[in-house]
C-alpha atoms as a PDB file:
ATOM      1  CA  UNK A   1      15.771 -15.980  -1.627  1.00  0.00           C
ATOM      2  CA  UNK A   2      15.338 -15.709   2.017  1.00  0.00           C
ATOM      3  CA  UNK A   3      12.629 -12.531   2.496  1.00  0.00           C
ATOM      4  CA  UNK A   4      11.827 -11.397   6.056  1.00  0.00           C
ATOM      5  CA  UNK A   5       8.539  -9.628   5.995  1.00  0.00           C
ATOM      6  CA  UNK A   6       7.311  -7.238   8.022  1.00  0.00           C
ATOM      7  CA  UNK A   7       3.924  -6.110   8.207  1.00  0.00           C
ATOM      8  CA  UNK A   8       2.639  -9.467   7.011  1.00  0.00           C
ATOM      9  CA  UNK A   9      -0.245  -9.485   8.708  1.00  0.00           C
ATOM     10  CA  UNK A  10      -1.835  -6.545   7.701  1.00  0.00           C
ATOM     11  CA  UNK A  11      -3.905  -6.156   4.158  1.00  0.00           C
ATOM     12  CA  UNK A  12      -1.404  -6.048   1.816  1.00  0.00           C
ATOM     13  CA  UNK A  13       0.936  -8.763   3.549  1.00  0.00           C
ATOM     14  CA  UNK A  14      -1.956 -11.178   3.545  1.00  0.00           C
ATOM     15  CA  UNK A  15      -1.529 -11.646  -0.063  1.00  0.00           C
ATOM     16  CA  UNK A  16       2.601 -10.599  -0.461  1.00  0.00           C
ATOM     17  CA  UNK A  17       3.297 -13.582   1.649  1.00  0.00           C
ATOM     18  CA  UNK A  18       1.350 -16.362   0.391  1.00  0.00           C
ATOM     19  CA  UNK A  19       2.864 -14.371  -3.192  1.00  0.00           C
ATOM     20  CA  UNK A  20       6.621 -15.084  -2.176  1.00  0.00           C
ATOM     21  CA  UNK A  21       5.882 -18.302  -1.084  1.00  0.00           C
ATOM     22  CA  UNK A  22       4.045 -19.534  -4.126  1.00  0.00           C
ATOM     23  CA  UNK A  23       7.087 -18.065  -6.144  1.00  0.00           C
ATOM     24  CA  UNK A  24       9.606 -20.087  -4.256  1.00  0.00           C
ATOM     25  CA  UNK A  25      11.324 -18.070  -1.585  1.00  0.00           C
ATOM     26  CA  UNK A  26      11.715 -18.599   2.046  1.00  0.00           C
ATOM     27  CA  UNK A  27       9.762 -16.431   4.345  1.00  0.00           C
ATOM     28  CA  UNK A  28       9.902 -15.174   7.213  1.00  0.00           C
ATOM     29  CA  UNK A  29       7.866 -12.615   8.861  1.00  0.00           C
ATOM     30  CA  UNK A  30       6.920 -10.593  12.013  1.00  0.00           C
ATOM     31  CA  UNK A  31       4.095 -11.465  14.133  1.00  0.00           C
ATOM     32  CA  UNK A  32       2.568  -9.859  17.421  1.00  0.00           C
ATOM     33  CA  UNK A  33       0.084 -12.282  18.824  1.00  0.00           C
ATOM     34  CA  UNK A  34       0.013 -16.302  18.717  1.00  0.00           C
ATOM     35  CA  UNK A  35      -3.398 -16.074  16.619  1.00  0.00           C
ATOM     36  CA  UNK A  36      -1.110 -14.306  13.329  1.00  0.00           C
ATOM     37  CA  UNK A  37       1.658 -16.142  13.707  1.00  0.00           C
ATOM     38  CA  UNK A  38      -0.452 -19.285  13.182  1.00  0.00           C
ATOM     39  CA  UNK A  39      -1.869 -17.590  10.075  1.00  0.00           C
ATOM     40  CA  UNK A  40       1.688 -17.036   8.917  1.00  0.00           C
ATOM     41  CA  UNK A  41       2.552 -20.229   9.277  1.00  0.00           C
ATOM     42  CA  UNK A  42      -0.450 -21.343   7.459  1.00  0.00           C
ATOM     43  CA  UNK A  43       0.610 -19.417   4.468  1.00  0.00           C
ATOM     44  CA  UNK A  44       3.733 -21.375   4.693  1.00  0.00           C
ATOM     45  CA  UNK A  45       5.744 -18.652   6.218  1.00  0.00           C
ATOM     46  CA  UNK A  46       8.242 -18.900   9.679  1.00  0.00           C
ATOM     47  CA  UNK A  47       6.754 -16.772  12.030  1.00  0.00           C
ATOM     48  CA  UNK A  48       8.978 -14.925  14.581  1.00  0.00           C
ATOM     49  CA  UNK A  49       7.869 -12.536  17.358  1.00  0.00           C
ATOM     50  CA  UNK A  50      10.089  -9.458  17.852  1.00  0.00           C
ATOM     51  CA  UNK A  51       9.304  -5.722  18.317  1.00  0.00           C
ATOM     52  CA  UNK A  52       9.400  -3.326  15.269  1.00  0.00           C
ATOM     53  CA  UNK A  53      11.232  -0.938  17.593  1.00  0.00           C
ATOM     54  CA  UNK A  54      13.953  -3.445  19.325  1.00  0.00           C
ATOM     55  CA  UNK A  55      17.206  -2.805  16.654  1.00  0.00           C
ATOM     56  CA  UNK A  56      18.921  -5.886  18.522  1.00  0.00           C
ATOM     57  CA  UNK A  57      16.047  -8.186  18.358  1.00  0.00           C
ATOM     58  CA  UNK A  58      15.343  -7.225  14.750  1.00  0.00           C
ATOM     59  CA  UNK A  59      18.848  -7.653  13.787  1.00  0.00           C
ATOM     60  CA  UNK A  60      18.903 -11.263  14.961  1.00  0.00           C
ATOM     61  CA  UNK A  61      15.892 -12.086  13.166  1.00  0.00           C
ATOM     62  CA  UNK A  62      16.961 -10.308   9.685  1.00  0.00           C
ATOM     63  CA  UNK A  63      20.241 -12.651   9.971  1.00  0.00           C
ATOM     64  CA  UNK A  64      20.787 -15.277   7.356  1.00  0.00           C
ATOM     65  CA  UNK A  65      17.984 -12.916   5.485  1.00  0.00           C
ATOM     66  CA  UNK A  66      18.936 -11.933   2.007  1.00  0.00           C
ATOM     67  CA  UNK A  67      16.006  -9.352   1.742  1.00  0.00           C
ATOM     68  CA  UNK A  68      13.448  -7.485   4.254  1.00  0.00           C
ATOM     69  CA  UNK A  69      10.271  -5.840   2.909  1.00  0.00           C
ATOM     70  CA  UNK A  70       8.758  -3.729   5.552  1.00  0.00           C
ATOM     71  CA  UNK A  71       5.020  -3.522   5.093  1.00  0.00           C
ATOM     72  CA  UNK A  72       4.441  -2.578   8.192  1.00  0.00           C
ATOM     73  CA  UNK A  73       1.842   0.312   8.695  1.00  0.00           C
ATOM     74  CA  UNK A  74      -1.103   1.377  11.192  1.00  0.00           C
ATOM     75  CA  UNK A  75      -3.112   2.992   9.673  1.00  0.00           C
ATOM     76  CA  UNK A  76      -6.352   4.713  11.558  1.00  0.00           C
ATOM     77  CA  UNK A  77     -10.007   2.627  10.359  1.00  0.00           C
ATOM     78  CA  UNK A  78     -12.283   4.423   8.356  1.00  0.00           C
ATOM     79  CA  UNK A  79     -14.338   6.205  10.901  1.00  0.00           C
ATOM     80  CA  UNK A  80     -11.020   7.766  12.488  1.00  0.00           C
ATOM     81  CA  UNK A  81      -9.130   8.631   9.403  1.00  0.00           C
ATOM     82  CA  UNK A  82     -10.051  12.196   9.997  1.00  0.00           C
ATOM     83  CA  UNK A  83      -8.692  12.709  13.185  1.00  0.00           C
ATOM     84  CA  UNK A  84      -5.136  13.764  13.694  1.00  0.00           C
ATOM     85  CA  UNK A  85      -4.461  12.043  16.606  1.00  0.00           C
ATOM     86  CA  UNK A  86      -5.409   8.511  15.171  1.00  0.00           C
ATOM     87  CA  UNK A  87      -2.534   8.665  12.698  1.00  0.00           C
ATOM     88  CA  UNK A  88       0.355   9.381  15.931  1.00  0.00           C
ATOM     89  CA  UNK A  89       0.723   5.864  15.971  1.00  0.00           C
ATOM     90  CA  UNK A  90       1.192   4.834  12.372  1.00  0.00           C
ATOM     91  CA  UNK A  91       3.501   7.695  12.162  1.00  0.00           C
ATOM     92  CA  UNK A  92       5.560   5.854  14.745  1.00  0.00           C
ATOM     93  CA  UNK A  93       5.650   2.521  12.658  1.00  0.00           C
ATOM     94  CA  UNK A  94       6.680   4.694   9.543  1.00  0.00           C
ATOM     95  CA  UNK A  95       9.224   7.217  11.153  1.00  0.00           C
ATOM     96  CA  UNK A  96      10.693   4.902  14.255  1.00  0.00           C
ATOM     97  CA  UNK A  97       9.949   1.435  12.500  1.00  0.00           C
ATOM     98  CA  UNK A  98      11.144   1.811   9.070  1.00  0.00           C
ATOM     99  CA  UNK A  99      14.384   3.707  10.818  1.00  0.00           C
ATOM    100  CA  UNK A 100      15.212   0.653  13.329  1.00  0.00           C
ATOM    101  CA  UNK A 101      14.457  -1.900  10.173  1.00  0.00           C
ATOM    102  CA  UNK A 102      16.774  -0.012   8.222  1.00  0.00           C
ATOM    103  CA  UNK A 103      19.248  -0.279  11.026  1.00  0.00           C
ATOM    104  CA  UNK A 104      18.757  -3.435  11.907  1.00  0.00           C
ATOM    105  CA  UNK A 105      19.142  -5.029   7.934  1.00  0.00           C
ATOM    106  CA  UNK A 106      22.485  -2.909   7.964  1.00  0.00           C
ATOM    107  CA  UNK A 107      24.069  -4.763  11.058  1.00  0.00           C
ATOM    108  CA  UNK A 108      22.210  -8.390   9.814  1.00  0.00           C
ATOM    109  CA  UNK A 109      24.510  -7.893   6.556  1.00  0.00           C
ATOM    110  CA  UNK A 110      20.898  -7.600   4.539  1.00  0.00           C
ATOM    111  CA  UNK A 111      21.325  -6.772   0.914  1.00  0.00           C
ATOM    112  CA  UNK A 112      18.191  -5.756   0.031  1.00  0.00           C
ATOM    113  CA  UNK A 113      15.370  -3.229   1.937  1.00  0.00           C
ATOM    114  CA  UNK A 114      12.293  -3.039  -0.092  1.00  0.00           C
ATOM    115  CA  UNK A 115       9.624  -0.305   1.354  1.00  0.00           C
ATOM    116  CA  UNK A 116       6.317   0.098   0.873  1.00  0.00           C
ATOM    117  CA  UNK A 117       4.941   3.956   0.650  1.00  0.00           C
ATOM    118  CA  UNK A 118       2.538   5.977  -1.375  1.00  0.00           C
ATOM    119  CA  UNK A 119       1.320   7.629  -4.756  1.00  0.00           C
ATOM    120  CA  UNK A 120      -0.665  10.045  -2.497  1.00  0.00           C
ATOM    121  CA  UNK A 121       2.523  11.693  -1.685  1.00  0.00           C
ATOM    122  CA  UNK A 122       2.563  13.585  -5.115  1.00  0.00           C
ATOM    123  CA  UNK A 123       0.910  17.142  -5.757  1.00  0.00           C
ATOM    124  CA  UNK A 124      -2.230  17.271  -7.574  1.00  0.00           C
ATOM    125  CA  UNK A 125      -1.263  17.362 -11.000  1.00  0.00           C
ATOM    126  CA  UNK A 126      -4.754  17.574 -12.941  1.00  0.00           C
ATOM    127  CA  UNK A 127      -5.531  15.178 -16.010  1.00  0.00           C
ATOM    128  CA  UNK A 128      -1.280  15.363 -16.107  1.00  0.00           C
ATOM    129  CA  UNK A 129       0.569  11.880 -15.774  1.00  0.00           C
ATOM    130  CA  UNK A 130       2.436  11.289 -12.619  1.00  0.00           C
ATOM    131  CA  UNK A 131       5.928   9.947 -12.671  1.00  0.00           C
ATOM    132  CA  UNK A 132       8.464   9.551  -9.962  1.00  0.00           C
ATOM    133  CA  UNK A 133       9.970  12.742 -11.076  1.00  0.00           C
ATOM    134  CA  UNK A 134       7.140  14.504 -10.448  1.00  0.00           C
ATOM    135  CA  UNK A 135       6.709  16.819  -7.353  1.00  0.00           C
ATOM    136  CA  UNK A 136       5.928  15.435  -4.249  1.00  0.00           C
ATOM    137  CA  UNK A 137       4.071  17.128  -1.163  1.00  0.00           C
ATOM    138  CA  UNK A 138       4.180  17.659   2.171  1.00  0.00           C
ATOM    139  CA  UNK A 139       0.947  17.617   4.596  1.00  0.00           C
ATOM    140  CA  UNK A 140       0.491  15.733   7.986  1.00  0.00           C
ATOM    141  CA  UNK A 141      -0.800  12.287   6.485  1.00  0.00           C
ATOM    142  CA  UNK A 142       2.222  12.080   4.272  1.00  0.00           C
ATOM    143  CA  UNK A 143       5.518  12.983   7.139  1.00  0.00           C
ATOM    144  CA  UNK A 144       5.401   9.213   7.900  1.00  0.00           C
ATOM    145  CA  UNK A 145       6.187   7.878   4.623  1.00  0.00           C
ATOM    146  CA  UNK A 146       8.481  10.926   3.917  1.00  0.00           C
ATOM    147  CA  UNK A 147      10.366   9.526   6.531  1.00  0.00           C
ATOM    148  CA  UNK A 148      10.209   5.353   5.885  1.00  0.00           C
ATOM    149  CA  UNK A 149      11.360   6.524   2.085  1.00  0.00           C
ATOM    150  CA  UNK A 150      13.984   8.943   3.618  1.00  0.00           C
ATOM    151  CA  UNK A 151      15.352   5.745   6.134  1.00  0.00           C
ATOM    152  CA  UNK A 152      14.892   3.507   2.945  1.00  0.00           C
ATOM    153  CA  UNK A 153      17.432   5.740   0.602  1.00  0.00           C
ATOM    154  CA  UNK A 154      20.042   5.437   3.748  1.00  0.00           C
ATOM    155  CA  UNK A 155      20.422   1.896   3.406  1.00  0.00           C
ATOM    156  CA  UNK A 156      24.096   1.061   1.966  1.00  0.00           C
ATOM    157  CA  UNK A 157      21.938  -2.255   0.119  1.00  0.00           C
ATOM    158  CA  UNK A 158      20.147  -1.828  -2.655  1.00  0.00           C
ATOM    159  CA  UNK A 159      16.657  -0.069  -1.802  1.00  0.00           C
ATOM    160  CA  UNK A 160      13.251  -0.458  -3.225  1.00  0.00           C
ATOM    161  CA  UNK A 161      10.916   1.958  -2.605  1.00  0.00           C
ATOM    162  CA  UNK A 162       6.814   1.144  -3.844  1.00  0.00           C
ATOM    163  CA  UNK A 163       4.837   3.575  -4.108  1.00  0.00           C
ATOM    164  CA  UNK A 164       1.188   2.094  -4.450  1.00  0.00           C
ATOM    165  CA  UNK A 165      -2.076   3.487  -5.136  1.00  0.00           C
ATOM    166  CA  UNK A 166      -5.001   3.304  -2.715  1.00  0.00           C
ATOM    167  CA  UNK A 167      -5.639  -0.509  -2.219  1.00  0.00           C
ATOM    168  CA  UNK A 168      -8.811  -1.743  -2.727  1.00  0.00           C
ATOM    169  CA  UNK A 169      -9.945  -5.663  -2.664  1.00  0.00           C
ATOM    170  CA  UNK A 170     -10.565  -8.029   0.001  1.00  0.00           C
ATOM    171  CA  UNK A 171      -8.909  -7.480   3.098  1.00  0.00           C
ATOM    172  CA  UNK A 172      -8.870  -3.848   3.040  1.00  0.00           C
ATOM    173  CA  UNK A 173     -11.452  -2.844   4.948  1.00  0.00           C
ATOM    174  CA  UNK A 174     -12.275   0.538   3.509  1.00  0.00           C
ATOM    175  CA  UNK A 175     -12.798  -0.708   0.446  1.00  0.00           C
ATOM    176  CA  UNK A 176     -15.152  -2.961   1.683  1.00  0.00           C
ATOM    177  CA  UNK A 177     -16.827  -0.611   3.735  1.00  0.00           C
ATOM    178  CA  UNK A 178     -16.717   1.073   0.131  1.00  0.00           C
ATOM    179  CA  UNK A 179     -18.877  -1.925  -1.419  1.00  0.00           C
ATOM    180  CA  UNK A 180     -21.056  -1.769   1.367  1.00  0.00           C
ATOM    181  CA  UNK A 181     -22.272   1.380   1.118  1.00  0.00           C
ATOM    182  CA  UNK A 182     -22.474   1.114  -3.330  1.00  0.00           C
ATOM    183  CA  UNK A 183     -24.653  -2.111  -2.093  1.00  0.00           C
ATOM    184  CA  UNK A 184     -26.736   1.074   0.009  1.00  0.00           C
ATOM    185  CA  UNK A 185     -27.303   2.717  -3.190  1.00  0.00           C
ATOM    186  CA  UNK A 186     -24.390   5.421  -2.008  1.00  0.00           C
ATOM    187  CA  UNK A 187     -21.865   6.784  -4.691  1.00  0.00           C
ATOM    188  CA  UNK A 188     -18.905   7.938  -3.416  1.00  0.00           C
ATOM    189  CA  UNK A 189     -16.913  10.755  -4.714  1.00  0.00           C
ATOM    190  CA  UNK A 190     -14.256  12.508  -3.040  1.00  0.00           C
ATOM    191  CA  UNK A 191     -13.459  15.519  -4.242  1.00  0.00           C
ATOM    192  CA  UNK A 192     -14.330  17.109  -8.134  1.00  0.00           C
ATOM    193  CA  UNK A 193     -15.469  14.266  -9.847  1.00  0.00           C
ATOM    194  CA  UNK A 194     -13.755  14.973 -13.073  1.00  0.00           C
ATOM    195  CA  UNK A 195     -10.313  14.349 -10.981  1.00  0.00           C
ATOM    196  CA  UNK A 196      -8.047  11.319 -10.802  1.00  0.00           C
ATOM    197  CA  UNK A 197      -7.741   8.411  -8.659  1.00  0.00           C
ATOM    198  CA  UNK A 198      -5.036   6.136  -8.467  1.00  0.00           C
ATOM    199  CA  UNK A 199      -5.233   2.423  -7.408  1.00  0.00           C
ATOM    200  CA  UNK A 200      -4.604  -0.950  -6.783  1.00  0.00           C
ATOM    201  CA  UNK A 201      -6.010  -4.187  -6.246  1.00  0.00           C
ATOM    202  CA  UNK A 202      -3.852  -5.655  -3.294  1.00  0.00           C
ATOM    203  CA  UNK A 203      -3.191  -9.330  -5.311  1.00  0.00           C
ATOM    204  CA  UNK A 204      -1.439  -6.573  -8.227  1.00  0.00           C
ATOM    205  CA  UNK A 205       0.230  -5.122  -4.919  1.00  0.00           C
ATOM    206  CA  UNK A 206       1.523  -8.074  -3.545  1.00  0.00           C
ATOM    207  CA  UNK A 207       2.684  -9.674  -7.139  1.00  0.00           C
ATOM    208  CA  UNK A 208       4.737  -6.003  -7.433  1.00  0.00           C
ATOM    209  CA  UNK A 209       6.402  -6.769  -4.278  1.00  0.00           C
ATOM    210  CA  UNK A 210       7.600 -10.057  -5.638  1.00  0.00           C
ATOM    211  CA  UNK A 211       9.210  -8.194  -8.370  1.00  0.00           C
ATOM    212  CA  UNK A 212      10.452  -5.875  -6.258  1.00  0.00           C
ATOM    213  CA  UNK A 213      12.672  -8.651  -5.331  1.00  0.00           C
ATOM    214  CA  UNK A 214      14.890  -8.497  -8.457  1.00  0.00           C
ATOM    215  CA  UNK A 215      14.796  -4.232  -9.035  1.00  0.00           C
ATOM    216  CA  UNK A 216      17.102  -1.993  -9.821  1.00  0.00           C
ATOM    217  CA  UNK A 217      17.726   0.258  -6.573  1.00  0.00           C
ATOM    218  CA  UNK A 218      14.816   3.212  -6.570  1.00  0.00           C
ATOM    219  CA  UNK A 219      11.578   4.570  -6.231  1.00  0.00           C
ATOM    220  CA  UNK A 220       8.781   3.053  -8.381  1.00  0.00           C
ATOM    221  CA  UNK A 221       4.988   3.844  -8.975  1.00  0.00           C
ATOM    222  CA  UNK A 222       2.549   0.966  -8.603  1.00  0.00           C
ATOM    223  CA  UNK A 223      -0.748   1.490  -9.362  1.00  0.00           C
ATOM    224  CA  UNK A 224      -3.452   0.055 -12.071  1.00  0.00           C
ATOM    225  CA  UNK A 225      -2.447   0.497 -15.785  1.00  0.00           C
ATOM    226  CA  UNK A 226      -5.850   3.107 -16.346  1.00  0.00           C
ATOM    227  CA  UNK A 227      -6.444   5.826 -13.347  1.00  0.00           C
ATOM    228  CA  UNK A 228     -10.021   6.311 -13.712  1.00  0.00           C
ATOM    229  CA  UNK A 229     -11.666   9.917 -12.802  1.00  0.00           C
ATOM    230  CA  UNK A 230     -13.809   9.928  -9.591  1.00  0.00           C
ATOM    231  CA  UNK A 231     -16.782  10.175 -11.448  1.00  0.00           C
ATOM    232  CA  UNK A 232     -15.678   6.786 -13.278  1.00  0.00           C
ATOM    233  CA  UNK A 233     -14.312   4.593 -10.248  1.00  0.00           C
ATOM    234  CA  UNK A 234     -17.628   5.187  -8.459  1.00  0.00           C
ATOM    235  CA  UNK A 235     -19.348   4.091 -11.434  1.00  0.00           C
ATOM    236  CA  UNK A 236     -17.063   1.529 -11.480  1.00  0.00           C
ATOM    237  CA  UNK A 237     -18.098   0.294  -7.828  1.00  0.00           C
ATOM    238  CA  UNK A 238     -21.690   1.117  -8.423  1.00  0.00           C
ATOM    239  CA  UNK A 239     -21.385  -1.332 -11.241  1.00  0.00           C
ATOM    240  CA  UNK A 240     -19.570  -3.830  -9.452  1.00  0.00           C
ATOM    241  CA  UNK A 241     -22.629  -3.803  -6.426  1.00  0.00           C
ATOM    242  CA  UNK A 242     -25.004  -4.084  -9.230  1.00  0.00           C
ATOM    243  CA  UNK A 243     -26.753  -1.082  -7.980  1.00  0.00           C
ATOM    244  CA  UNK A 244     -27.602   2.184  -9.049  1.00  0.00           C
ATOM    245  CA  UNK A 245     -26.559   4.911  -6.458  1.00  0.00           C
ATOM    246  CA  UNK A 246     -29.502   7.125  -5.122  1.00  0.00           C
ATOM    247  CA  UNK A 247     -27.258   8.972  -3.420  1.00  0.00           C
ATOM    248  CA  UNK A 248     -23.888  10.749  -4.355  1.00  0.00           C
ATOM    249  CA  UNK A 249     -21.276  12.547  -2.297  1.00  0.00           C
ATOM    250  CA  UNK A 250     -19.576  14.340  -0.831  1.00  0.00           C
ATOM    251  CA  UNK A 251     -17.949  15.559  -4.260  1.00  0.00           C
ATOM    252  CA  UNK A 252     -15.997  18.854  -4.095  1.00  0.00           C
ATOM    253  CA  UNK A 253     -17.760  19.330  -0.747  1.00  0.00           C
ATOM    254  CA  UNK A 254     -14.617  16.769   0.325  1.00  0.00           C
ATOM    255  CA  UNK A 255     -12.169  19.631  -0.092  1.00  0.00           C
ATOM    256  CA  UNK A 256     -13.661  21.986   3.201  1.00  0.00           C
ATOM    257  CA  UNK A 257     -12.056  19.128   5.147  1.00  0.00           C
ATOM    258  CA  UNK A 258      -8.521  20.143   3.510  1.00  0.00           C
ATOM    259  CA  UNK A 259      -5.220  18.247   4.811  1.00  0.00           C
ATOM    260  CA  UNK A 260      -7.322  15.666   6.639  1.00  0.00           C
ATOM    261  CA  UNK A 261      -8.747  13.921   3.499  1.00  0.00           C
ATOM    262  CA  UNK A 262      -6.236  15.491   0.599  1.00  0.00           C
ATOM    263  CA  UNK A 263      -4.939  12.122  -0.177  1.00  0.00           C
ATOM    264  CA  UNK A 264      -7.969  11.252  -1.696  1.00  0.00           C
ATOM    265  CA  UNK A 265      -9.671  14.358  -2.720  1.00  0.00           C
ATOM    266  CA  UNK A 266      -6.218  15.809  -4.769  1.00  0.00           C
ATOM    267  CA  UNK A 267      -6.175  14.755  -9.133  1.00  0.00           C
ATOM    268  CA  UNK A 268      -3.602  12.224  -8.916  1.00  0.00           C
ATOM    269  CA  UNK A 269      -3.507  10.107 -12.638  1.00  0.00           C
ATOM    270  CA  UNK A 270      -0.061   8.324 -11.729  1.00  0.00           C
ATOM    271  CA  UNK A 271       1.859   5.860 -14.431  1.00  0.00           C
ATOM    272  CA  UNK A 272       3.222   2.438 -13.641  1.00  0.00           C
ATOM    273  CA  UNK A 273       5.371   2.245 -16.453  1.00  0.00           C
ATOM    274  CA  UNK A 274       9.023   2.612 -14.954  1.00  0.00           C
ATOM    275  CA  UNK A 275       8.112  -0.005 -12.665  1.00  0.00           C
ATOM    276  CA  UNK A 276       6.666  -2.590 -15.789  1.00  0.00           C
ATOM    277  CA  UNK A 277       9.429  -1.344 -17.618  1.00  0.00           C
ATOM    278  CA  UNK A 278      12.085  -2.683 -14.580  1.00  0.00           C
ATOM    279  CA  UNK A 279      10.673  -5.649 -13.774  1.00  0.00           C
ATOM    280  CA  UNK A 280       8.129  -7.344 -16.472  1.00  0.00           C
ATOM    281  CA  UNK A 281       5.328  -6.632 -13.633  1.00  0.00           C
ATOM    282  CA  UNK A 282       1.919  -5.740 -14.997  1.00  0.00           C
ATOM    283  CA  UNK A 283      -1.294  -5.924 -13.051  1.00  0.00           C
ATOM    284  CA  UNK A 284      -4.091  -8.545 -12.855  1.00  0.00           C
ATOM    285  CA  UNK A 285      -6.379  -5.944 -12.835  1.00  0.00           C
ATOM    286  CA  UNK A 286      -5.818  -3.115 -15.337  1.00  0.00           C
ATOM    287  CA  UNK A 287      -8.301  -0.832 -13.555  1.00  0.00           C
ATOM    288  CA  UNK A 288     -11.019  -0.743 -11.285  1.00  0.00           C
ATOM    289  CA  UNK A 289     -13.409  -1.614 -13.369  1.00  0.00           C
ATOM    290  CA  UNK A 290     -12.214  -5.052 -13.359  1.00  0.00           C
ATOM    291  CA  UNK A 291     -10.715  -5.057  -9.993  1.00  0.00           C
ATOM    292  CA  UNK A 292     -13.912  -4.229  -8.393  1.00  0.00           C
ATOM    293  CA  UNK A 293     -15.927  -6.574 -10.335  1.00  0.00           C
ATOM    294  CA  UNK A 294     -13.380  -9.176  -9.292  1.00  0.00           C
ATOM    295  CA  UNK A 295     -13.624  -7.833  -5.752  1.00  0.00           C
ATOM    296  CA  UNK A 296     -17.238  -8.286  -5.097  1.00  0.00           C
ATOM    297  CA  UNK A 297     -17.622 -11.815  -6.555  1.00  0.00           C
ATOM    298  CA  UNK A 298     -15.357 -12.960  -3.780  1.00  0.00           C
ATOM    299  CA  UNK A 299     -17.125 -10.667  -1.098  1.00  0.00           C
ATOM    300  CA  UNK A 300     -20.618 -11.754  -2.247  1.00  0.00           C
END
């Protein structure tokens, strides 16, 4: 097929192009600066510059496209997720972006949209499984991806919408920031550590957008095969640094800081198995356990 990616350059895109190349598809993808579209084109992709927010420019691009995957996100780094105001401008790539992509694949004739979004949009459900029939919420983090998934279900194409976990692996740079600190002696815990996390290695990301590629239209969940408590993916990372953490926290002192860090600090033990069940897809990684392991052998 002929994919136009957007978003390519961020962490996730930096393995789900190099992904649809190696599985034979054309790519093409957005890029800002001269310095990532020669990394595009290094990954054996066509790099094009156009604004996220020009309908006309993106409608040229998309043409001759048979799918576009918008990956495209801005989220705030680590030491500014907390602040409100450093999300304002991810919230524009999600509500504006994902509304002029949808737009724009409409005019190009696209037949396909697949968009990216999150697990973290559910409510806490406990030890419960998550499925995509489960209740979703609504706090400040999440209005952005509310509205990409609302723009995504407008498209008169067939519509993907991927819900992933929180990535981890190289590239992201929390999660290295994460391995730093295990490497510190520092266990992290966010929130009660008896509650659920959901993730996902970004190679397993990146191999579920390939998939995506041949889905029945709809929402899907794609995260590791085994959610692991909080308690048990810091072990997991502590293991994976080789060290034994001196220090723990913040635990359920995580929740005083309410909306700001709820994505994390909320029990969210969310099932994959719609998506596996569509597609064949199944994860390199079945949980963090081996994801991390996997993650700081190519860090180290």
């Amino acid at each position: 097929m002929r994919v136009f990616v957007t978003g390519g350059t961020g962490a996730i895109g930096g393995y789900a192009i190099p992904a649809l190349v190696e599985a034979g598809h054309a790519v093409t993808a957005l890029a800002r600066t001269p310095q990532k579209a020669a990394a595009l084109t290094a990954q054996g992709a066509t790099a094009v510059s156009v604004s996220l927010f020009d309908r006309s420019a993106l409608t040229a691009a998309f043409a001759g496209h048979e799918v576009v995957v918008n990956l495209a996100s801005a989220l705030p780094s680590t030491a500014r997720f907390l602040s409100g105001k450093a999300w304002r401008n991810n919230n524009r790539v999600r509500e504006e972006g994902s509304a002029a992509v949808v737009d724009a694949a409409s005019a190009a004739g696209v037949g396909r949209v697949v968009q990216e979004s999150v697990s973290m949009l559910y409510r806490d459900q406990g030890a419960n499984w998550v499925d995509e029939d489960s209740p979703v919420d609504r706090y400040p983090n999440t209005l952005g991806n509310h509205a990409a998934e609302a723009n995504a279900n407008r498209f008169g194409g067939t519509a993907v919408v991927l819900r992933f976990g929180l990535f981890y692996g190289p590239g992201a740079a929390h999660s290295e920031q994460f391995l730093a600190q295990a490497r510190h002696h520092i266990g992290l815990v966010l929130g009660p550590a008896g509650t659920y996390l959901s993730s996902i290695h970004l190679a397993d990301a990146a191999s579920a957008v390939v998939a995506a590629l041949a889905a029945p239209a709809g929402t899907y969940n794609v995260v590791d095969d085994e959610p692991l408590s909080k308690r048990d993916y810091a072990a997991a990372l502590s293991a994976a640094a080789g060290k034994t953490p001196w220090v723990r926290g913040p635990g359920r002192a995580a929740l005083l800081l309410g909306d700001r860090l709820t994505s994390l600090t909320r029990s969210l033990r969310v099932s994959n198995a719609k998506f596996r069940s569509a597609t064949g897809w199944s994860p390199r990684y079945p949980s963090a356990r081996e994801g991390w392991l996997a993650t700081a052998a190519a860090l180290s």
